[in-house]
N, C-alpha and C. Protein backbone atom coordinates (compact mmCIF):
# COMPACT_ATOMS: atom_id res chain seq x y z
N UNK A 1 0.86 -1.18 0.00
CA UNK A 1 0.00 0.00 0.00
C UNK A 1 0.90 1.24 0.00
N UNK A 2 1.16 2.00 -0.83
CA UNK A 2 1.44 3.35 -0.95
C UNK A 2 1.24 4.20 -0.73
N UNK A 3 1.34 5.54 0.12
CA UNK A 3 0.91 6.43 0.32
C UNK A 3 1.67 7.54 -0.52
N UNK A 4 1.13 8.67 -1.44
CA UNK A 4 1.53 9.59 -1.93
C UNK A 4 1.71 11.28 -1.08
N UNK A 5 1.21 11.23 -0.23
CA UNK A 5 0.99 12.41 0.11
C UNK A 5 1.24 11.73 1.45
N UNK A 6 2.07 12.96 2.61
CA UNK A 6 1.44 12.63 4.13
C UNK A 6 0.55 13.56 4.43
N UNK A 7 0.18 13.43 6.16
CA UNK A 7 -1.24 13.88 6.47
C UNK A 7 -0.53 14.89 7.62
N UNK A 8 -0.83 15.58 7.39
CA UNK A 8 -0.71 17.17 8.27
C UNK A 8 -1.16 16.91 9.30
N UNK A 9 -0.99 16.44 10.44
CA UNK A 9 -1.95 16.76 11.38
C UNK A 9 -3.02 17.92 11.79
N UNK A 10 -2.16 19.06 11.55
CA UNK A 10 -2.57 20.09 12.04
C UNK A 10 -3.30 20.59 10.74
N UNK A 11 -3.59 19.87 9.97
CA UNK A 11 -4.73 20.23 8.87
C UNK A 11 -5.55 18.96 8.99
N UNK A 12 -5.47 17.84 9.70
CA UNK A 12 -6.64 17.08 9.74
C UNK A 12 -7.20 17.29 11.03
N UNK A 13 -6.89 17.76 11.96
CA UNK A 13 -7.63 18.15 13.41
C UNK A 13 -7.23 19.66 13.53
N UNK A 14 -7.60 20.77 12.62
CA UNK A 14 -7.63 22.01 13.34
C UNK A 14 -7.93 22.72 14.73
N UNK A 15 -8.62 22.11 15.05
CA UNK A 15 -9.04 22.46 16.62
C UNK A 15 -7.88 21.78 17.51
N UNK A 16 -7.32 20.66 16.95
CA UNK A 16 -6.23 19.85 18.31
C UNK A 16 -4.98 20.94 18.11
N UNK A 17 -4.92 21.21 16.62
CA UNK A 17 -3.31 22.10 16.55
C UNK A 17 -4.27 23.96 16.99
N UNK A 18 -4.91 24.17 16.94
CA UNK A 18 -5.35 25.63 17.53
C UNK A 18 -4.96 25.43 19.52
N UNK A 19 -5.68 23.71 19.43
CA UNK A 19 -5.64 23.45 21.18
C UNK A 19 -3.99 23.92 21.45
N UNK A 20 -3.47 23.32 21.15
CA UNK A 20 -1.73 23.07 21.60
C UNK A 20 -0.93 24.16 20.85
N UNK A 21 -0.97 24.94 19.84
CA UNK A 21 -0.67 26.10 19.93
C UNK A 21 -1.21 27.43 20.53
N UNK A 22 -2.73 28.00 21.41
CA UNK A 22 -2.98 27.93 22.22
C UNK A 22 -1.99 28.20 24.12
N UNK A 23 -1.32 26.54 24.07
CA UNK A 23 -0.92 26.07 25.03
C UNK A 23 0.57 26.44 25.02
N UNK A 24 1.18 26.89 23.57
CA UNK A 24 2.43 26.75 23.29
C UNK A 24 2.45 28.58 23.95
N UNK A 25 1.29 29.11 23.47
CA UNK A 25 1.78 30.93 23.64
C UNK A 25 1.68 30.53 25.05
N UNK A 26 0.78 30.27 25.90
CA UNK A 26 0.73 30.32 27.56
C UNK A 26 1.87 29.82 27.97
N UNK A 27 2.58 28.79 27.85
CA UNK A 27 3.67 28.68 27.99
C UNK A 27 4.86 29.87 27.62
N UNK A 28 5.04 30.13 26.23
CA UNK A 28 5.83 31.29 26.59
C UNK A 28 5.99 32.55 27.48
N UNK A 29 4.21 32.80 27.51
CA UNK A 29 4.04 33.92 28.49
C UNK A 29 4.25 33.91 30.13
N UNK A 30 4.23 32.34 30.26
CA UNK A 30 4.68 32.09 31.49
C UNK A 30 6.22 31.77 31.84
N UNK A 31 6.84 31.39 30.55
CA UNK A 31 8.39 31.48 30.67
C UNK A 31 8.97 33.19 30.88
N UNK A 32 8.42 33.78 30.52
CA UNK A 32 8.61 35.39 30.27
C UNK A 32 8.16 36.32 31.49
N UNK A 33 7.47 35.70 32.53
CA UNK A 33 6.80 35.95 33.58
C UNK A 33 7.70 35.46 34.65
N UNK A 34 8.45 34.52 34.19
CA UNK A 34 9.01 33.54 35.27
C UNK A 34 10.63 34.15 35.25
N UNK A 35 11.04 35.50 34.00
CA UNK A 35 12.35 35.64 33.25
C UNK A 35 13.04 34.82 32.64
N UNK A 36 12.40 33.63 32.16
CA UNK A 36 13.06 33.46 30.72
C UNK A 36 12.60 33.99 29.66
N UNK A 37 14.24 34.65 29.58
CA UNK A 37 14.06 35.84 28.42
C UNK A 37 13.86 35.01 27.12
N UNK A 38 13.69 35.36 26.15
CA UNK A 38 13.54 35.67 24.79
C UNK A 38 14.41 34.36 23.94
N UNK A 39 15.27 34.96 24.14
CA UNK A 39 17.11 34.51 23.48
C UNK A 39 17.29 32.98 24.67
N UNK A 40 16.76 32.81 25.53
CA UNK A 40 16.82 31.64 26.09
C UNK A 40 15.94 30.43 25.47
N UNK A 41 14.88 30.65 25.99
CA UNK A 41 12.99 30.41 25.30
C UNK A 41 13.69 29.65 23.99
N UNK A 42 14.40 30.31 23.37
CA UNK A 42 14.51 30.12 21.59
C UNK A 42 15.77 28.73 21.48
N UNK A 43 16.56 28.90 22.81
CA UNK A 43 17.61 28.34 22.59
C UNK A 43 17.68 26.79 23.71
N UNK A 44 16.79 26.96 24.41
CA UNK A 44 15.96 25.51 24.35
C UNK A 44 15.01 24.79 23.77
N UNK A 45 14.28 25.77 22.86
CA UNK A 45 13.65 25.10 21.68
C UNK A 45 14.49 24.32 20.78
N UNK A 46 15.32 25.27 20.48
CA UNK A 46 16.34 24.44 19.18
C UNK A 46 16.88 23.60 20.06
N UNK A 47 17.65 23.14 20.86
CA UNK A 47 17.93 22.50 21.84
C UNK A 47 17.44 21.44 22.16
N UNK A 48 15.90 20.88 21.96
CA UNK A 48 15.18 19.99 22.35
C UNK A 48 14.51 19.68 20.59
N UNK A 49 14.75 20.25 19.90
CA UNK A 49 14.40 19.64 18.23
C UNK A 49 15.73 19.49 17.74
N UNK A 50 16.96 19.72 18.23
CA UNK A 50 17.89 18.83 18.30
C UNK A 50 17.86 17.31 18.16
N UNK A 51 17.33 17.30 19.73
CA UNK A 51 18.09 15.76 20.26
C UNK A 51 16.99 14.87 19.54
N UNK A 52 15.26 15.75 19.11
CA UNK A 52 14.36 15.22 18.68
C UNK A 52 14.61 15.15 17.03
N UNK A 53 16.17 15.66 16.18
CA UNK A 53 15.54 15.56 14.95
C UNK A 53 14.51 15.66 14.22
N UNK A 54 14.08 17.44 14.94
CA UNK A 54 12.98 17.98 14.38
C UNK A 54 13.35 19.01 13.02
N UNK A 55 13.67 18.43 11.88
CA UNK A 55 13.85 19.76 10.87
C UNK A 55 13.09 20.88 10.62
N UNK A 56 12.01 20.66 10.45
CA UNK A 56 10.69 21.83 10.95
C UNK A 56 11.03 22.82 11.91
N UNK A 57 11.21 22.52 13.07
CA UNK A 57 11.41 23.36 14.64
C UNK A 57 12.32 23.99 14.50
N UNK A 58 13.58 23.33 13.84
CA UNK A 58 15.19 23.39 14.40
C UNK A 58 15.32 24.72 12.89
N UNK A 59 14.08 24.65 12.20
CA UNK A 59 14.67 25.81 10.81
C UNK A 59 13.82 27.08 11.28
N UNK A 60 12.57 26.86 12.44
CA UNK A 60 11.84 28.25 12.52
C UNK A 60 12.57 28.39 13.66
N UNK A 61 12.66 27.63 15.09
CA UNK A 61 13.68 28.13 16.27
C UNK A 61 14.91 28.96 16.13
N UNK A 62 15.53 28.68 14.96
CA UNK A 62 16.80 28.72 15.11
C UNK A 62 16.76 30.41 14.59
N UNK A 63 15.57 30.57 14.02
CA UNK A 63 15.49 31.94 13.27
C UNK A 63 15.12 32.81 13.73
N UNK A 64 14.13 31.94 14.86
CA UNK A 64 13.40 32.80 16.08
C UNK A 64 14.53 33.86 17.37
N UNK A 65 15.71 32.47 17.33
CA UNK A 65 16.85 32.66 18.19
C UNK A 65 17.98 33.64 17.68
N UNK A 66 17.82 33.82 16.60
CA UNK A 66 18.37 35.49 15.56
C UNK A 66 17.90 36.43 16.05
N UNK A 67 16.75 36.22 16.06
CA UNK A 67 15.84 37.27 15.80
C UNK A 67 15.76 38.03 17.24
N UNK A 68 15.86 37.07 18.12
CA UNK A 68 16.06 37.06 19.45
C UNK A 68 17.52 37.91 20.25
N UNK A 69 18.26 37.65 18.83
CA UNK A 69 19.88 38.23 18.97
C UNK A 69 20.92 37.10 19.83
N UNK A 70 20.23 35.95 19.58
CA UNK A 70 21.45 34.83 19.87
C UNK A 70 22.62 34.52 19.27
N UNK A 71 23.64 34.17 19.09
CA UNK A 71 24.69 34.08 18.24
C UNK A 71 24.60 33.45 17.43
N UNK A 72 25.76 33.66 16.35
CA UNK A 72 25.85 32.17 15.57
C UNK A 72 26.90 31.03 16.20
N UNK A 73 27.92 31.86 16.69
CA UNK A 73 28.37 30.81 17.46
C UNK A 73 28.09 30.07 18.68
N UNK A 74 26.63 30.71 19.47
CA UNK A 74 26.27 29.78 20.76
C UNK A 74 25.25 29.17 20.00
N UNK A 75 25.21 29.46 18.96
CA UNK A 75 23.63 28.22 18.27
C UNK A 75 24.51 26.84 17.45
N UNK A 76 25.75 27.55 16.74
CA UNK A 76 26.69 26.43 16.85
C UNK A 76 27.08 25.30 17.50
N UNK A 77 27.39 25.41 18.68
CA UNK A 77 27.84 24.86 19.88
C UNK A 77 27.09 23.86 20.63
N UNK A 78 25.60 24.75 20.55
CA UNK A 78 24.73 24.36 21.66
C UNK A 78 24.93 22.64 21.35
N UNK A 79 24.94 21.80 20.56
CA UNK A 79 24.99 20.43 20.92
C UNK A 79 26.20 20.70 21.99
N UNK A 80 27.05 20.87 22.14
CA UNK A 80 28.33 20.50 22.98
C UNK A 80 28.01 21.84 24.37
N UNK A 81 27.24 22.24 24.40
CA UNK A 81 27.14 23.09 25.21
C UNK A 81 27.81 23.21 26.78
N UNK A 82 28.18 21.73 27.05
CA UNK A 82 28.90 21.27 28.51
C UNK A 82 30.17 21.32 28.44
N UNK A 83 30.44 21.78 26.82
CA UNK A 83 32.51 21.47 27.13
C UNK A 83 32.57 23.14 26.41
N UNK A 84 31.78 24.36 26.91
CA UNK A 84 32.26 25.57 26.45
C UNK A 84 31.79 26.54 28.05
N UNK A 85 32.11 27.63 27.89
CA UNK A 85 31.98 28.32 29.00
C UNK A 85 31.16 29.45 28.09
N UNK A 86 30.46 29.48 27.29
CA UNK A 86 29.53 30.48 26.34
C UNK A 86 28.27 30.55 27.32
N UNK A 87 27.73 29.64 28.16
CA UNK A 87 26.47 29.37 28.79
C UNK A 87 26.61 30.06 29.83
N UNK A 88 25.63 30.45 30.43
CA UNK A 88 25.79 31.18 31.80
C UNK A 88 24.90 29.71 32.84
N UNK A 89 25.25 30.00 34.39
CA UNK A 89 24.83 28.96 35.09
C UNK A 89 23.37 28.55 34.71
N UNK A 90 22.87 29.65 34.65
CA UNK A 90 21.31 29.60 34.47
C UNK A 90 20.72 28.99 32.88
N UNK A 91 21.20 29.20 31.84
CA UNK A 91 21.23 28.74 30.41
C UNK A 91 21.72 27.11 30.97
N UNK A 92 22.67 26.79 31.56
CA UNK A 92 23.18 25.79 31.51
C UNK A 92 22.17 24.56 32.39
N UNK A 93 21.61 25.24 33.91
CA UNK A 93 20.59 24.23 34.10
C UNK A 93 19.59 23.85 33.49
N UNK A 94 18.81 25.37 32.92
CA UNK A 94 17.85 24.84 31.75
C UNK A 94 18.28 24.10 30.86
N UNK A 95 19.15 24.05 30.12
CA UNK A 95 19.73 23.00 28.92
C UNK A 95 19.57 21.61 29.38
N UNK A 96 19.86 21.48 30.84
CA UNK A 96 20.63 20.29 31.08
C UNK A 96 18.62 19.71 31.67
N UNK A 97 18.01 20.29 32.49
CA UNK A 97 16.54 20.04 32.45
C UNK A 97 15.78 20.00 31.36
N UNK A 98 15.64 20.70 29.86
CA UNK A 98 15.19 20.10 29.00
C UNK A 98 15.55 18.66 28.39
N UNK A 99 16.80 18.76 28.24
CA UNK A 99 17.37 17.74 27.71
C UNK A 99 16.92 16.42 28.57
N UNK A 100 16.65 16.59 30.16
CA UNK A 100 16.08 15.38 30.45
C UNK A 100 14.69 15.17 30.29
N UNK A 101 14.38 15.79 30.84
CA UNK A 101 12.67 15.85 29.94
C UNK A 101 12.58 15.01 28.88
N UNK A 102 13.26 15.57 27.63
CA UNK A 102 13.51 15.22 26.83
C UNK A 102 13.62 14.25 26.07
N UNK A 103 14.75 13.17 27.02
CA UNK A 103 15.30 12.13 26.82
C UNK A 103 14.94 10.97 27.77
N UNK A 104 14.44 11.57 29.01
CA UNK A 104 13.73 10.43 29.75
C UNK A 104 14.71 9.72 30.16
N UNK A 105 15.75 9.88 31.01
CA UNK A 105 17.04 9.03 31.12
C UNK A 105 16.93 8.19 32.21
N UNK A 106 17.47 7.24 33.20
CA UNK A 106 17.11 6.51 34.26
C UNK A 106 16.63 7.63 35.30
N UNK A 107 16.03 7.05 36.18
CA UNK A 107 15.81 8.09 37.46
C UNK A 107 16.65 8.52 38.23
N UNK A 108 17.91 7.90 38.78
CA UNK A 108 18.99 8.74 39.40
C UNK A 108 19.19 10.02 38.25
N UNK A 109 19.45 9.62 36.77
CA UNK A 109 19.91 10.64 36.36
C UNK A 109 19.31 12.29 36.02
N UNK A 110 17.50 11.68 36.00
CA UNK A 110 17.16 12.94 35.67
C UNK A 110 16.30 13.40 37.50
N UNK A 111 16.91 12.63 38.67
CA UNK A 111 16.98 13.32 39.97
C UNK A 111 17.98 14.37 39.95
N UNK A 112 19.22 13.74 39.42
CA UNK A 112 20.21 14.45 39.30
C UNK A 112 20.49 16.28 38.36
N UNK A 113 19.63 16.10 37.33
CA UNK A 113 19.43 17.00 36.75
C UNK A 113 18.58 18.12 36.98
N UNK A 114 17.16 17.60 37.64
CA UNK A 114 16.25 18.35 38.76
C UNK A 114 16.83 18.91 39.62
N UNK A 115 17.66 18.28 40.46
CA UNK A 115 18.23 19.12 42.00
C UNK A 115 19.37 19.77 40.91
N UNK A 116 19.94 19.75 40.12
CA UNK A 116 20.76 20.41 39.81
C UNK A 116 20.35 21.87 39.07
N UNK A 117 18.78 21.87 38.48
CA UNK A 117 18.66 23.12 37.73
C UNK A 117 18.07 23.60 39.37
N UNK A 118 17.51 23.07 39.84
CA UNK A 118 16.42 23.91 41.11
C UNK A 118 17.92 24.61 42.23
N UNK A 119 19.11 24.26 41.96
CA UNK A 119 19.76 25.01 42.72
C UNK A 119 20.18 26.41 41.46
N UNK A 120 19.91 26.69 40.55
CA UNK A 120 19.77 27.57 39.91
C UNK A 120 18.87 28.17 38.83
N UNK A 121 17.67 27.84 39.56
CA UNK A 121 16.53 27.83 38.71
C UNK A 121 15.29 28.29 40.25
N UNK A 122 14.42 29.37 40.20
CA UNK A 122 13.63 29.60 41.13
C UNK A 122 12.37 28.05 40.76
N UNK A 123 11.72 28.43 42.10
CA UNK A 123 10.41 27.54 41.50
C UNK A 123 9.80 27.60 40.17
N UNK A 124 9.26 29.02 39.91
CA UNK A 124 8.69 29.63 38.49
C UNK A 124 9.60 29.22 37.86
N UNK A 125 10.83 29.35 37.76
CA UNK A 125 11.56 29.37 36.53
C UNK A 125 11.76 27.52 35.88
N UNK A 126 11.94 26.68 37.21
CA UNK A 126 11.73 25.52 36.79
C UNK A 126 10.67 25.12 36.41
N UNK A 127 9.36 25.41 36.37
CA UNK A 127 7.88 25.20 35.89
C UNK A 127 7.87 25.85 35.33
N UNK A 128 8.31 26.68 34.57
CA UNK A 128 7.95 26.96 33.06
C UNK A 128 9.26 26.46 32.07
N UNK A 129 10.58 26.40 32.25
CA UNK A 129 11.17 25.77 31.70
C UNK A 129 10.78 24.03 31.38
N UNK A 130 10.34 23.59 32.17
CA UNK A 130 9.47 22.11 32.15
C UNK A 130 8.17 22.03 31.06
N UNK A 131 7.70 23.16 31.11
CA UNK A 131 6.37 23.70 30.32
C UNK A 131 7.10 23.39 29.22
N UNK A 132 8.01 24.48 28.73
CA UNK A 132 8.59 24.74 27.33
C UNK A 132 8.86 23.06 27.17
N UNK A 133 9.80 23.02 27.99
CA UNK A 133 10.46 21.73 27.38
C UNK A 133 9.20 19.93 26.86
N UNK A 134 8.03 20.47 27.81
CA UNK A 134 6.72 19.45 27.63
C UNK A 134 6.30 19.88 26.50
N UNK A 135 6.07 21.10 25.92
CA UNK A 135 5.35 21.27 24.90
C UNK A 135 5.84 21.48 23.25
N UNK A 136 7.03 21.68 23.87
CA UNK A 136 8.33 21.97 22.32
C UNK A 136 8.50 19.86 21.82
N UNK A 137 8.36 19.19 23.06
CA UNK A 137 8.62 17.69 22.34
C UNK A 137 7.42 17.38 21.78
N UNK A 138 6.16 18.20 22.46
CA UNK A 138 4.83 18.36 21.33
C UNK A 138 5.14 18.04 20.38
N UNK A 139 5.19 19.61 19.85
CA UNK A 139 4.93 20.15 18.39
C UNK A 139 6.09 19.38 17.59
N UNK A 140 7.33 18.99 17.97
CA UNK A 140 8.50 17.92 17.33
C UNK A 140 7.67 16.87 16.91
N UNK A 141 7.14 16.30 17.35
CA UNK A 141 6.24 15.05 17.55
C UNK A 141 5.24 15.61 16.21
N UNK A 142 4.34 16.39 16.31
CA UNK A 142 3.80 16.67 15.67
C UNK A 142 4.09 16.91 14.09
N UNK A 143 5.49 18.12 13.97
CA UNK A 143 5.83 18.10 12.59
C UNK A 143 6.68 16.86 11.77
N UNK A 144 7.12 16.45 13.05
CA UNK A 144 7.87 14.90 12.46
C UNK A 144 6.88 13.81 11.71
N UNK A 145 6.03 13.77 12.66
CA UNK A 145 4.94 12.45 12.11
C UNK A 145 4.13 13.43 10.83
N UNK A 146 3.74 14.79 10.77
CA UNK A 146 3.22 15.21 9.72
C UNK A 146 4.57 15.40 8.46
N UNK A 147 5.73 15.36 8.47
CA UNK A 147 6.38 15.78 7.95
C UNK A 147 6.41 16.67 7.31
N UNK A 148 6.04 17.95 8.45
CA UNK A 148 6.22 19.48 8.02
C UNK A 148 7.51 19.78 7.34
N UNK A 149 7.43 19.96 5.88
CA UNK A 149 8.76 20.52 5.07
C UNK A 149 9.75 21.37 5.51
N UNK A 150 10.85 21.85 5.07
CA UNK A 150 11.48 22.91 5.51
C UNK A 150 11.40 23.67 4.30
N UNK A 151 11.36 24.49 3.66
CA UNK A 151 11.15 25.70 2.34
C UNK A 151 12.70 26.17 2.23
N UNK A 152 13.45 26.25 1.21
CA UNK A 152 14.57 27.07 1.06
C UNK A 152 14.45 28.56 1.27
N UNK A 153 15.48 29.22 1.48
CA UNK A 153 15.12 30.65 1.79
C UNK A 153 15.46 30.88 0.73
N UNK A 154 14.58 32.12 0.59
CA UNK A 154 14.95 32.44 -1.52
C UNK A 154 15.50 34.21 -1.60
């Protein structure tokens, strides 16, 4: 059986992708409430459509994170982000808490990663970084299985 075309999600359930984008702005507004700035927000997105091999995410994040005034060389990096001193403490627990989220690693390890952002991460700031990081493996999920294109820039 062949399929010629894939199926958009977010064009066969409009209301589920209105639901969860929706959910995606409250989340930002609560990362932004909590002070994660802008240029952060952007750089755990790309960060978590990384490890997810999201091409979709990783081509609007990464543009978002320009736009944001992130570098080219900390958007470079960010896979290796633990063997540079470009991160500040606070960039660095969030990284290291999405990424478990993320990846779902044994339980010592992502105990380990919890007590490690919450000693530099307020309450707010760890609940909405958790937010981002719950809802960015969303929409990965989402454009992956729809196989949202990437467009050349022209």
């Amino acid at each position: 059986m062949g399929v010629t075309e894939h199926l958009y999600l977010d064009k066969q359930h409009p209301a589920l992708w209105k639901a969860i984008s929706g959910l995606g702005l409250k989340v930002q507004e609560a990362a932004e409430e909590a002070g994660i700035g802008r240029g952060l927000l952007e750089l755990l997105n790309v960060r978590i459509s990384q490890i997810n091999g999201c091409a979709y995410c990783l081509d609007l994040h990464v543009r978002k994170a320009v736009e944001a005034g992130e570098s080219a060389q900390r958007l470079a990096v960010l896979p290796a982000w633990r063997d540079t001193a470009l991160f500040t403490g606070k960039e660095r627990a969030a990284l290291a808490l999405v990424e478990s989220i993320t990846e779902l690693p044994d339980q010592e390890s992502r105990e380990h990663a919890e007590a490690a952002a919450r000693e530099c991460l307020t309450a707010e700031e760890f609940s909405a970084v958790s937010w981002v990081a719950v809802t960015m493996n969303a929409f990965n999920r989402v454009s992956i299985t729809s196989h949202h294109p990437v467009k050349r820039d022209r």
